[in-house]
Protein backbone atom coordinates (compact mmCIF):
# COMPACT_ATOMS: atom_id res chain seq x y z
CA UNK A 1 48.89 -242.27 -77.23
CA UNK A 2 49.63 -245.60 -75.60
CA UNK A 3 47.28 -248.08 -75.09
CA UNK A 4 45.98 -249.47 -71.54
CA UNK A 5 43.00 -250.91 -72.94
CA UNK A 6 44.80 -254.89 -71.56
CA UNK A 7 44.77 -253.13 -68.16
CA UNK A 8 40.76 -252.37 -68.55
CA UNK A 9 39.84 -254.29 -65.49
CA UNK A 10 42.70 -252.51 -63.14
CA UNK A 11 41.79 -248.77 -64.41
CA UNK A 12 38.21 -250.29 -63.46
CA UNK A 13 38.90 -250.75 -59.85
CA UNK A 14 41.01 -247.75 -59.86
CA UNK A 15 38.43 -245.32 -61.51
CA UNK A 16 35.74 -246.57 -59.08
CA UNK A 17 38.02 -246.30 -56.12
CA UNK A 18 38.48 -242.11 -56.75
CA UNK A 19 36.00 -240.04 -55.24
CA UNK A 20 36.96 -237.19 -57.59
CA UNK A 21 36.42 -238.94 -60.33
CA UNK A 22 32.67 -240.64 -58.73
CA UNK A 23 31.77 -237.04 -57.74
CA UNK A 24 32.62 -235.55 -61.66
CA UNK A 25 30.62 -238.57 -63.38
CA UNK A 26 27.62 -237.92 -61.13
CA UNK A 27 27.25 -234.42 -62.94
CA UNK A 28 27.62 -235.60 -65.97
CA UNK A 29 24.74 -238.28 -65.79
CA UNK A 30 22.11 -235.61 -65.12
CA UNK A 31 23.85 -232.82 -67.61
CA UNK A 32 24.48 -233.72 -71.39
CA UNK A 33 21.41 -236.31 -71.10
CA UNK A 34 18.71 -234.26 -69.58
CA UNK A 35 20.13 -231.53 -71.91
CA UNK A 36 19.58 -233.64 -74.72
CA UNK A 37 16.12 -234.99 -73.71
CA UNK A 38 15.14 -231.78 -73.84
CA UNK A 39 16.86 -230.42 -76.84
CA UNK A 40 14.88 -233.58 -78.52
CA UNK A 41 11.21 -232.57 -77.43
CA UNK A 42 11.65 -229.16 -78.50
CA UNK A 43 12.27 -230.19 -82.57
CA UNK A 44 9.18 -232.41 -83.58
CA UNK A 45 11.18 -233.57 -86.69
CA UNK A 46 14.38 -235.20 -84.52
CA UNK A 47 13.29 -238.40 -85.60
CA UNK A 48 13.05 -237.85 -89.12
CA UNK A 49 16.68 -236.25 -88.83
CA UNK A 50 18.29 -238.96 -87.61
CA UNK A 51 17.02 -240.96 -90.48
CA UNK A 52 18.04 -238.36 -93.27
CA UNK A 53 21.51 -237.73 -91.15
CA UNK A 54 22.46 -241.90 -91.38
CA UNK A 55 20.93 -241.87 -95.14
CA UNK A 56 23.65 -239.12 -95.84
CA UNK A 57 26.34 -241.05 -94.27
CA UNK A 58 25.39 -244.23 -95.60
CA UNK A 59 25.20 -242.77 -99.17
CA UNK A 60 28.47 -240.85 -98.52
CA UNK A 61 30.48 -244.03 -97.17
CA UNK A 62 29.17 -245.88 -100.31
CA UNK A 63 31.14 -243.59 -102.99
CA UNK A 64 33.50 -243.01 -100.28
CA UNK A 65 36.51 -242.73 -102.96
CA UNK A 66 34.28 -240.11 -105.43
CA UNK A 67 33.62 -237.61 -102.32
CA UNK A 68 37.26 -237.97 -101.29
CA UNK A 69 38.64 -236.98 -104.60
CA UNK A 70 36.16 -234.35 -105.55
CA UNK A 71 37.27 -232.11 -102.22
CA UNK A 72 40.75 -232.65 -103.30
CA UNK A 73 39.76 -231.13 -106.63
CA UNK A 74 38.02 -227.95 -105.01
CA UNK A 75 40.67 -227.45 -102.12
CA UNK A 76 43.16 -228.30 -104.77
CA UNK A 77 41.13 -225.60 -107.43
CA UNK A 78 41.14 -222.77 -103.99
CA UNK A 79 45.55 -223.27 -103.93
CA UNK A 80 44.99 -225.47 -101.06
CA UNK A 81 46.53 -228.68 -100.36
CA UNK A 82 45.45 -232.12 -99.71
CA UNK A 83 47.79 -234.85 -98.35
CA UNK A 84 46.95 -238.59 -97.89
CA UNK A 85 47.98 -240.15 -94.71
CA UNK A 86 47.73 -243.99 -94.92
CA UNK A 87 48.82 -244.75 -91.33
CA UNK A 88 49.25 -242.81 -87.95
CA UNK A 89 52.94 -242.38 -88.73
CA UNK A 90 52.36 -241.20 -92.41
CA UNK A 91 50.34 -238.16 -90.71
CA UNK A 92 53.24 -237.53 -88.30
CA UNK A 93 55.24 -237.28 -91.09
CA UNK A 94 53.35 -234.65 -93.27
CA UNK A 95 52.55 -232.47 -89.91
CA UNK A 96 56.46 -232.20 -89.07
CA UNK A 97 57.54 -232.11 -92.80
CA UNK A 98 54.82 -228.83 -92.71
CA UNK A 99 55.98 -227.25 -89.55
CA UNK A 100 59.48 -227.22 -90.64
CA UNK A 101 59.41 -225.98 -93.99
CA UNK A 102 57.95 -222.74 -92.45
CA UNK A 103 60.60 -223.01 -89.08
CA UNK A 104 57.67 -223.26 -86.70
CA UNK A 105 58.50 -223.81 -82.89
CA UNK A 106 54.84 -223.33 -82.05
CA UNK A 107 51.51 -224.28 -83.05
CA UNK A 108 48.39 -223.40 -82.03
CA UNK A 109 45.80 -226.39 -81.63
CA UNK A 110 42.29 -226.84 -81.53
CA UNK A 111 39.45 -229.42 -81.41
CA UNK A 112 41.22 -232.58 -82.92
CA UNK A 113 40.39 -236.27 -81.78
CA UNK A 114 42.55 -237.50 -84.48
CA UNK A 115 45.53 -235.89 -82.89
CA UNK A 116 45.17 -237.84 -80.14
CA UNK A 117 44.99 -241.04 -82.36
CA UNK A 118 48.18 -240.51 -83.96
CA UNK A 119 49.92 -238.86 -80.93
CA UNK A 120 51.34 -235.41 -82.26
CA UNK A 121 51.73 -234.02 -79.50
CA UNK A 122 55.00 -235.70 -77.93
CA UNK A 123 55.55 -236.06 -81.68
CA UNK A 124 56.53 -232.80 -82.53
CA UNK A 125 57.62 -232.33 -78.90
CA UNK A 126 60.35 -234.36 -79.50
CA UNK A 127 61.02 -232.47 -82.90
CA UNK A 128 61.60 -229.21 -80.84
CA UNK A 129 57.98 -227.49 -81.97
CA UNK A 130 55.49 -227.15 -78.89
CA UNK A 131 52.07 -227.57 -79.59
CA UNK A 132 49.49 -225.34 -77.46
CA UNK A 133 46.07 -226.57 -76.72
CA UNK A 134 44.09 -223.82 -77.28
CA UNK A 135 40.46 -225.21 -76.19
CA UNK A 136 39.73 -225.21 -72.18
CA UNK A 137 39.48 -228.66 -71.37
CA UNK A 138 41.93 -229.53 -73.35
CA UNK A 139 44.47 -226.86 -72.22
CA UNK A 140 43.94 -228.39 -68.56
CA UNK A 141 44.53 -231.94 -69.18
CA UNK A 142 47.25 -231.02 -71.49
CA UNK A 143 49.36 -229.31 -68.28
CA UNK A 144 48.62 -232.20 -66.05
CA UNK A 145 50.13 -234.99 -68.71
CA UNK A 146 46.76 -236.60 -69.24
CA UNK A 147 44.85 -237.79 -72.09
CA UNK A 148 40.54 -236.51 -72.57
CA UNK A 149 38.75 -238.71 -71.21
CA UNK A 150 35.46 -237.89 -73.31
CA UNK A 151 35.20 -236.51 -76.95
CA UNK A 152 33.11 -233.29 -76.34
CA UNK A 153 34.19 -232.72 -72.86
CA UNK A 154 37.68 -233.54 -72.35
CA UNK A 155 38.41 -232.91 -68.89
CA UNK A 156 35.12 -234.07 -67.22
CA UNK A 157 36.77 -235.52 -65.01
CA UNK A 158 38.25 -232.93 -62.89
CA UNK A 159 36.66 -231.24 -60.48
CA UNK A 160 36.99 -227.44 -60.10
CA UNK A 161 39.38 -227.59 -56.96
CA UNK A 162 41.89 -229.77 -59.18
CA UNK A 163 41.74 -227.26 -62.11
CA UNK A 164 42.64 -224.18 -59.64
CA UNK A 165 45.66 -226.34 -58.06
CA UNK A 166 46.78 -227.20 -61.76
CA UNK A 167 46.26 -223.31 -62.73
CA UNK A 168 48.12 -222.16 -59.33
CA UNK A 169 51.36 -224.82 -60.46
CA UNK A 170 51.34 -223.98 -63.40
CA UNK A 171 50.90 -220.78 -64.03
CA UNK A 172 52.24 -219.35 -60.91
CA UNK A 173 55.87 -218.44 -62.73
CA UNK A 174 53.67 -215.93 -65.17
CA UNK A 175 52.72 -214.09 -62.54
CA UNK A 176 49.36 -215.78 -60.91
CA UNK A 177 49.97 -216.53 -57.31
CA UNK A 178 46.46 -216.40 -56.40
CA UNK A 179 44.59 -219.59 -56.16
CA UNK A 180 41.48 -219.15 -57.62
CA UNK A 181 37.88 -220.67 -56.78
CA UNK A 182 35.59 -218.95 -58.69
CA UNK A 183 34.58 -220.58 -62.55
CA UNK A 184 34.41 -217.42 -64.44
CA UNK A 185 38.41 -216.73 -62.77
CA UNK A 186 39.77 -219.51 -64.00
CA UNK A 187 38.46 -219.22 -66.89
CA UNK A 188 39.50 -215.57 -67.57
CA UNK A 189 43.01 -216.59 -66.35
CA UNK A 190 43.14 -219.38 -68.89
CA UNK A 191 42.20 -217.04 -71.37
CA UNK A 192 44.39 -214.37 -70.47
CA UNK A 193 47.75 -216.87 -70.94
CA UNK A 194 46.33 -218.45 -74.04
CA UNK A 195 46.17 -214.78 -75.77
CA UNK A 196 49.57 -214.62 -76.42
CA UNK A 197 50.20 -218.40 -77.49
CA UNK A 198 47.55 -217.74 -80.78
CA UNK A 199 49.65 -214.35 -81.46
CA UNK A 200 52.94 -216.35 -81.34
CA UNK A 201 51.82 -219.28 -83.18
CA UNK A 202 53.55 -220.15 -86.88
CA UNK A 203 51.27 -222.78 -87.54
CA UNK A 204 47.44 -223.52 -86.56
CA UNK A 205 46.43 -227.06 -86.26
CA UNK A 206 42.81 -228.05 -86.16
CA UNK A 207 40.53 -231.11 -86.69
CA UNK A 208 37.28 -230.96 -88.68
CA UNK A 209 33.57 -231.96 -87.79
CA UNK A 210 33.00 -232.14 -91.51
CA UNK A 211 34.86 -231.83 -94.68
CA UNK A 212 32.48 -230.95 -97.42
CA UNK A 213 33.64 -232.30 -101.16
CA UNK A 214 30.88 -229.62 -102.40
CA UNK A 215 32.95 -226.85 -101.52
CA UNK A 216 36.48 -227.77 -100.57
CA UNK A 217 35.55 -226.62 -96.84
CA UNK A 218 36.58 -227.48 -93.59
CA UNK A 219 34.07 -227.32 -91.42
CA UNK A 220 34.27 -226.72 -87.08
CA UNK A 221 31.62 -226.57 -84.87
CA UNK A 222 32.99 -225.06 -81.18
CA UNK A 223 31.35 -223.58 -78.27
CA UNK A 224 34.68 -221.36 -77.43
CA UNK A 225 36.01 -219.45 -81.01
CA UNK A 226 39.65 -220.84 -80.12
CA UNK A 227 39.59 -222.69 -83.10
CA UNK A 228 38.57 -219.36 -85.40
CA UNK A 229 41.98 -217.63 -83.69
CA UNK A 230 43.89 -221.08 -84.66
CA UNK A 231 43.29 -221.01 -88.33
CA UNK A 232 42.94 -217.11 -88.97
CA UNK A 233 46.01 -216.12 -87.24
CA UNK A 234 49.52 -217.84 -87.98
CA UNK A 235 50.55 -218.20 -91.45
CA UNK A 236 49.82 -221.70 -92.38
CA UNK A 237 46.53 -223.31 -91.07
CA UNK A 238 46.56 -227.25 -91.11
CA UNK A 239 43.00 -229.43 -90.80
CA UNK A 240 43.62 -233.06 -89.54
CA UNK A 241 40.50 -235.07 -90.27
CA UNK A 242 39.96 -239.01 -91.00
CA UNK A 243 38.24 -240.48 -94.73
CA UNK A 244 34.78 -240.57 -93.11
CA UNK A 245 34.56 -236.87 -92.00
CA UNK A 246 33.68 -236.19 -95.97
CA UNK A 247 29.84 -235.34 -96.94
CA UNK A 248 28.93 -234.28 -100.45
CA UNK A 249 27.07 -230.64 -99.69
CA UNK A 250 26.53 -227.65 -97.89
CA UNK A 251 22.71 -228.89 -97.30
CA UNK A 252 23.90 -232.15 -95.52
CA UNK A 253 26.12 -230.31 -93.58
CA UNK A 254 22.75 -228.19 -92.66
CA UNK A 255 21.23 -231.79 -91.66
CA UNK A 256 23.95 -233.35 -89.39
CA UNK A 257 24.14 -229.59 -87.43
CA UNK A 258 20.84 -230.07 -86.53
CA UNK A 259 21.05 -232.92 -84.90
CA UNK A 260 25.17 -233.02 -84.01
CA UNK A 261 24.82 -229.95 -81.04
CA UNK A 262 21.39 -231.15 -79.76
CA UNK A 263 23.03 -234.54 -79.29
CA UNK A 264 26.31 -233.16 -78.01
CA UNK A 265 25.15 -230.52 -75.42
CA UNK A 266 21.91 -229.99 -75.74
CA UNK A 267 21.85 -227.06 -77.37
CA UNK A 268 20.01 -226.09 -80.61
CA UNK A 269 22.81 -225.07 -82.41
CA UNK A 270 26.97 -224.68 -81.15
CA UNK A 271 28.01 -221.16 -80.90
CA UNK A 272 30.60 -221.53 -83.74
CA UNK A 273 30.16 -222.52 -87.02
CA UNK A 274 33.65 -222.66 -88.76
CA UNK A 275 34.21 -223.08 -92.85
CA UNK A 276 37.52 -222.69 -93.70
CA UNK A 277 37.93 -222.69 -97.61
CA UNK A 278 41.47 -222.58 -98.88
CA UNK A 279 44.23 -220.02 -97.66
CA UNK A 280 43.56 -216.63 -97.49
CA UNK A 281 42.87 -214.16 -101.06
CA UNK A 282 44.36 -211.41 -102.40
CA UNK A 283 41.62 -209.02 -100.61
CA UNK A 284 41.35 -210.77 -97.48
CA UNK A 285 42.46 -209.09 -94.25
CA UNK A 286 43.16 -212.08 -92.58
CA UNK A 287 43.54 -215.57 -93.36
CA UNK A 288 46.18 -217.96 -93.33
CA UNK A 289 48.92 -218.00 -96.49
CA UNK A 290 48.59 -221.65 -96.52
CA UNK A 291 46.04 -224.46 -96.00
CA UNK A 292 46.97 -228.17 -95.70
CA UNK A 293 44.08 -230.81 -95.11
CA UNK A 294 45.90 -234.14 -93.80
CA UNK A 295 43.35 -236.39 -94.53
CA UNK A 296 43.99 -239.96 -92.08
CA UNK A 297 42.94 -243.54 -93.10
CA UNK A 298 44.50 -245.55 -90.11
CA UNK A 299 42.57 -248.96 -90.97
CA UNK A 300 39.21 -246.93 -91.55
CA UNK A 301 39.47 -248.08 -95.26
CA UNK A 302 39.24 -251.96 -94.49
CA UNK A 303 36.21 -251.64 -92.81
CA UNK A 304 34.63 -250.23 -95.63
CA UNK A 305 31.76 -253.11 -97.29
CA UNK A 306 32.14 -255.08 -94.34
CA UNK A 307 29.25 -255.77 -91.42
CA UNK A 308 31.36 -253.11 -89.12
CA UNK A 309 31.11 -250.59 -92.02
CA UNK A 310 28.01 -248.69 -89.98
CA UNK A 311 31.42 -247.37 -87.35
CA UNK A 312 32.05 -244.78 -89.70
CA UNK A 313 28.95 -243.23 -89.40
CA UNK A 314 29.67 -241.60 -86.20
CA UNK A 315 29.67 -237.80 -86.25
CA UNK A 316 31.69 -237.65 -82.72
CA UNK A 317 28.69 -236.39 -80.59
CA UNK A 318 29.77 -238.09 -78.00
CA UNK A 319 25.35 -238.82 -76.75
CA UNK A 320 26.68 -242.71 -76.56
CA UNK A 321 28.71 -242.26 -73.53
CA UNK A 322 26.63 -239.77 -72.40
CA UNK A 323 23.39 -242.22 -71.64
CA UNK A 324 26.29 -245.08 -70.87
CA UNK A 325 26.00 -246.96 -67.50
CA UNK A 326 29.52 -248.67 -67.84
CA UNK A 327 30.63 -245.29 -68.38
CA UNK A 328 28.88 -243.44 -66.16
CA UNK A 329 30.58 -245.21 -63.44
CA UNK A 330 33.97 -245.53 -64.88
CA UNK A 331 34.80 -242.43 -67.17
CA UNK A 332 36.87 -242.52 -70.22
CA UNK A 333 40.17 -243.30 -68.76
CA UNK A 334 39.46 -246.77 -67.85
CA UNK A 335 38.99 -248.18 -71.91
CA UNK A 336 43.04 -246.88 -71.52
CA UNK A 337 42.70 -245.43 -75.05
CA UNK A 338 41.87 -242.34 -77.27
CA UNK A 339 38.20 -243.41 -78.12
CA UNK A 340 36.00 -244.18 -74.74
CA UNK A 341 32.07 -245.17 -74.30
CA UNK A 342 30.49 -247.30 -76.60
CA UNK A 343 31.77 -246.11 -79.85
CA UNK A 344 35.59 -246.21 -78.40
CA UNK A 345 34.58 -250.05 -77.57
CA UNK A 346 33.90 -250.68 -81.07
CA UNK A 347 35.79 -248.23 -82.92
CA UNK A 348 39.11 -249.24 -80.76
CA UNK A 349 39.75 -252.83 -81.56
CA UNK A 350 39.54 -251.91 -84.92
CA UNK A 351 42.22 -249.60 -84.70
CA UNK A 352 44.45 -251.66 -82.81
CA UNK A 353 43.88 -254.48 -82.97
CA UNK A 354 41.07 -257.06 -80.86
CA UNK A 355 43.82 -258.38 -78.72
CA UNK A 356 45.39 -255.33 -77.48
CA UNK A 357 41.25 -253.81 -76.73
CA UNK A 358 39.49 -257.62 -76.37
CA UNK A 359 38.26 -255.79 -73.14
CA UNK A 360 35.73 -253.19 -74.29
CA UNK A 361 33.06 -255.21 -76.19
CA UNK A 362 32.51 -256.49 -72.81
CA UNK A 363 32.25 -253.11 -71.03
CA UNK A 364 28.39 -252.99 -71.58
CA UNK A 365 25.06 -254.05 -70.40
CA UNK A 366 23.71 -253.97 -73.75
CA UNK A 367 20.79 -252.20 -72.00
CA UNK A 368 20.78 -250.44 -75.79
CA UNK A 369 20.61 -246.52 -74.26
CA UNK A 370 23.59 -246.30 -76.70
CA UNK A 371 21.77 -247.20 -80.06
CA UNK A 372 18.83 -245.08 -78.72
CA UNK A 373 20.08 -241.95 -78.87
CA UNK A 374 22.47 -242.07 -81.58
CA UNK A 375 21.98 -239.40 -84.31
CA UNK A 376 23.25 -241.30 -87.35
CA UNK A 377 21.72 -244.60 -85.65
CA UNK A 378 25.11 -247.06 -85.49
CA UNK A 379 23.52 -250.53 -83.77
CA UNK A 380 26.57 -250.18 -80.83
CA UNK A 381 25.53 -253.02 -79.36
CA UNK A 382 25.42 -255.06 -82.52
CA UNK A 383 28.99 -253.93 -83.46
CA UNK A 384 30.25 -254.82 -80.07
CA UNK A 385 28.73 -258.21 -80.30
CA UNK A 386 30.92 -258.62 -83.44
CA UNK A 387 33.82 -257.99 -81.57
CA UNK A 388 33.15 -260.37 -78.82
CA UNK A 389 32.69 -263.00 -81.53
CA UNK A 390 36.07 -262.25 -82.69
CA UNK A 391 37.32 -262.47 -79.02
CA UNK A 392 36.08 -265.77 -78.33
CA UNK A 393 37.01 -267.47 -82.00
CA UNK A 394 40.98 -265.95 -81.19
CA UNK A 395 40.44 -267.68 -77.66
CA UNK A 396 40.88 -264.30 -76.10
CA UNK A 397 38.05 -264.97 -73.79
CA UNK A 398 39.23 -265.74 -70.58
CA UNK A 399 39.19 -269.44 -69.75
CA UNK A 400 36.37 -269.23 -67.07
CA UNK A 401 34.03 -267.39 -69.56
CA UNK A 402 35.01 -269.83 -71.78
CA UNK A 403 33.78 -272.71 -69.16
CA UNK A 404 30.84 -270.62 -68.13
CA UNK A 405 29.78 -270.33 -71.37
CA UNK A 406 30.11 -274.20 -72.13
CA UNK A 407 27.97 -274.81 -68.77
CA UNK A 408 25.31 -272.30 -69.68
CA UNK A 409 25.46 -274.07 -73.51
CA UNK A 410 24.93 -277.57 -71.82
CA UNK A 411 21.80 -276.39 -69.68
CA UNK A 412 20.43 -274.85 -71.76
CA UNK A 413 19.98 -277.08 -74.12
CA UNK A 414 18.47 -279.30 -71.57
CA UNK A 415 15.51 -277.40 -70.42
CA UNK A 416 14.12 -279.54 -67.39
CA UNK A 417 17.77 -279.50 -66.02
CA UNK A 418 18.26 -275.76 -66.61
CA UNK A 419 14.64 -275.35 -64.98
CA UNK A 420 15.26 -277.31 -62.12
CA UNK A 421 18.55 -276.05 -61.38
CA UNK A 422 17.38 -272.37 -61.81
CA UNK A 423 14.68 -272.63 -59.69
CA UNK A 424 16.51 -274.69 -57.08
CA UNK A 425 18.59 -271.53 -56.94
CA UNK A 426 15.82 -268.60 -57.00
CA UNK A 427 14.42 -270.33 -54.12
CA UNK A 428 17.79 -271.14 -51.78
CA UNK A 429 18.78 -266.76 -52.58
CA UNK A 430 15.30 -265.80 -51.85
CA UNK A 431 14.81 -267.82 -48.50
CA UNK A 432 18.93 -266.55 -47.64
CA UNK A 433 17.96 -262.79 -48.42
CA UNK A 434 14.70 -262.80 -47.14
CA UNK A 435 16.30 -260.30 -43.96
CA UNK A 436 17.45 -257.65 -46.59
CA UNK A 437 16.08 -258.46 -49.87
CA UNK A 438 19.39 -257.93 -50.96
CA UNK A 439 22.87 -259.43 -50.74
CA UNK A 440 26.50 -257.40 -49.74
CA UNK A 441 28.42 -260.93 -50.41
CA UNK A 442 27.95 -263.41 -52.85
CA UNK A 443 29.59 -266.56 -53.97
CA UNK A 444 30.99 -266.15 -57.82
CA UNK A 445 29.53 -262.36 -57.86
CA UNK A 446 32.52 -260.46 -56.30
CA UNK A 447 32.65 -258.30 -59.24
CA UNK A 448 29.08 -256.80 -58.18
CA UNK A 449 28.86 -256.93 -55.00
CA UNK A 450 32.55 -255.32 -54.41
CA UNK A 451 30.56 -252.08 -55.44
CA UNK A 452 26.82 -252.11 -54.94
CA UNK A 453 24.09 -255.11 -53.73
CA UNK A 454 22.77 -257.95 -55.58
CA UNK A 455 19.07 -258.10 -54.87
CA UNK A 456 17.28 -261.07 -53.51
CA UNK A 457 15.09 -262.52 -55.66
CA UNK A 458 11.37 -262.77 -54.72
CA UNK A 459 9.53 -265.57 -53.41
CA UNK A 460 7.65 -265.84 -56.75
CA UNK A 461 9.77 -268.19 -58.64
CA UNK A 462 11.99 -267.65 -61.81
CA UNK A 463 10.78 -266.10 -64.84
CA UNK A 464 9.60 -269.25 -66.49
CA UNK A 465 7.92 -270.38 -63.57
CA UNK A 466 5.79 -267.41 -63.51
CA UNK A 467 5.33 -267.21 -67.25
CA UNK A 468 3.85 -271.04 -67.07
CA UNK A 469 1.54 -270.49 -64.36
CA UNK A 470 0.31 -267.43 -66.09
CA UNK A 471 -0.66 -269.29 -69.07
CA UNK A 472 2.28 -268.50 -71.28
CA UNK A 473 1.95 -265.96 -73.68
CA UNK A 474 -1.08 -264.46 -74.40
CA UNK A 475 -2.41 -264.04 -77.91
CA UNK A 476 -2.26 -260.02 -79.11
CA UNK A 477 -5.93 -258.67 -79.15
């Protein structure tokens, strides 16, 4: 997928210039969230989870190498096979090499961020194999050219009437010249054309929530069974999944379900629980013959001991952009690449590179919401203050941060010009805004008041002003 994460500031003002788009992210604010708030009240341990699901990935990331090569034993042990993919390209590579040794021209796909990262899909395209997105959202955004634009919920960004003019276009030369308006329709019409492509398909291609070194397994959590019909029905099933997706056991597995769907969705559990454990047996009915596990590094592997090490912990709920501000007004196609939200600002740069994503740290309000509800607890905001570090010693920073910065250095280490100044200001916006208590215009504030009001301060001084006349702080009882 190609990067517009150096055009973050134009998909900005385009994303918050399409009503579609405005109308879609204003569902979303009060769905997965509430969902999840309420998800969290009814389990009195969720706490205690979250600590035993980031001891688990902690422990796991620390004998990273041991896990890795003990599930390439057991797959290994079950006739399955295990390929290493260094780079993006080396996993192109092994997924065409794989194809064509069978003569597959299609292949059906399900649930895989990864894909995205390495960009399959025109891949094989242009190798003369069509790949079929077999999951909803993806299906949709896969006939209108388009890449997800969040990891759970892929095309959240639609609304319903653009999903029944992309059905009516494209599936109008099959036979459907209706154009539909009910959900459940559309749905049932999607299914109805998919049915065929799983039949049809020489090759299955999925990703994997989990890979467990315990068992050799693959594991899938979905709340639509496409995947199951991917990997049971053509002849060769492969699993795409990056080095952090191992965990040693079945029983952590049990611990990062419990808190991966009520973070995701909501919901106590998904409705699918997938383990896929080597190709199919002698006495099985079904199964695929073969079972590859493409297992991607990409530049995970050099973050590994470092401070940013705690990125690999994520477990792709996708609760960060969920409770996001900066995305809740945006959406995922403005960070211009396959990761969005907080975790894509942090998890982006690294994969390509600070100056091509130097954009995203800066995409939040550090309000923390992120960090909050995480369910492996990654400190977003501290990661992303890494990055702008990076930013600004690379003089990536723009050159009037850069000068703001070295004016807001200068004052501040001058307090009684920094308190003068500051309250010389308070008092000239709250005497101008007085009318309104709020501003539609602003000198050197364009950026916020393009899109909402800057409120007038009040009357009362600036924070330090109040803070000395009310004694300072008060000793704790």
């Amino acid at each position: 997928m190609q990067s517009t994460s150096r055009n973050f500031h134009h998909n900005v003002e385009d994303a918050l210039a399409n009503p579609n788009l405005q109308d879609s992210l204003a569902k979303l604010k009060v769905g997965f969230s509430e969902r999840r708030r309420q998800a969290v009240e009814r389990l009195p341990e969720f706490e205690a989870l979250r600590d035993a699901a980031r001891d688990i990935k902690n422990h796991t990331l620390a004998n990273l190498d041991f896990y890795l090569e003990e599930f390439e034993r057991k797959v290994t042990a079950l006739g399955g096979h295990v390929h290493w993919a260094p780079t993006a390209a080396d996993a192109r590579r092994i997924i065409t090499e794989l194809c064509l040794s069978v003569g597959a021209r299609t292949i059906a796909k399900s649930k895989s961020m990864i894909s995205e990262e390495i960009g399959i899909n025109d891949h094989l395209e242009a190798q003369g194999i069509a790949p079929i997105e077999t999951d909803l959202g993806e299906y949709i955004i896969q006939l209108r050219r388009e890449p997800p634009s969040h990891i759970i919920a892929p095309a959240v960004h639609l609304t319903k009437d653009q999903v029944a003019d992309t059905f009516l276009e494209h599936h109008r030369a099959l036979g459907f010249t209706q154009r539909l308006t009910e959900r459940s329709d559309l749905v049932a019409e999607a299914r109805h054309v998919l049915r065929q492509k799983f039949l049809d398909a020489d090759v299955g291609l999925t990703g994997a929530n989990f890979l467990v070194a315990e068992t050799g397994s693959s594991m899938l959590v979905t709340n639509e069974g496409n995947a199951d019909l991917s990997n049971t029905l053509p002849r060769m099933h492969i699993v795409l999944a990056s080095i952090e997706k191992v965990i040693p056991t079945l029983e952590d597995a049990a611990v990062l379900l419990r808190v991966l769907a009520r973070s995701a969705t909501g919901q106590e559990s998904s409705v699918y629980t997938t383990l896929n454990t080597g190709p199919k047996r002698s006495g099985d009915l079904d199964g695929p013959s073969q079972y590859h596990v493409v297992i991607l590094d990409n530049g995970r592997s050099s973050v590994l001991g470092t401070d940013m090490q705690e990125m690999l912990r994520c477990i792709r709920c996708g609760a960060c952009m969920n409770h996001c501000p900066v995305y809740g007004a945006i959406g995922g196609h403005a960070y211009g690449w396959v990761y969005p939200g907080p975790i894509g600002a942090v998890l982006t740069p690294q994969l390509i590179g600070v100056e091509e994503a130097s954009n995203l740290p800066n995409a939040s309000t550090f309000c923390g919401r992120c960090e909050s509800v995480c369910p492996v607890r990654i400190p977003l905001p501290k990661l992303m203050r890494h990055w702008r570090e990076r930013e600004f010693e690379r003089h990536l920073t723009p050159k009037a941060v850069r000068q703001g910065l070295a004016l807001w250095s200068f004052l501040a280490q001058r307090p009684k010009l920094y308190r003068l100044l500051t309250g010389w200001t308070n008092r000239t916006l709250a005497l101008f805004g007085r009318g309104e208590g709020r501003f539609r215009a602003l000198p050197l504030a364009s950026g916020w008041t393009r899109f909402r009001d800057f409120p007038a301060p009040e009357s009362g001084g600036t924070f330090h002003a109040q803070w000395a006349r009310h004694g300072g702080a008060r000793p704790r009882p």
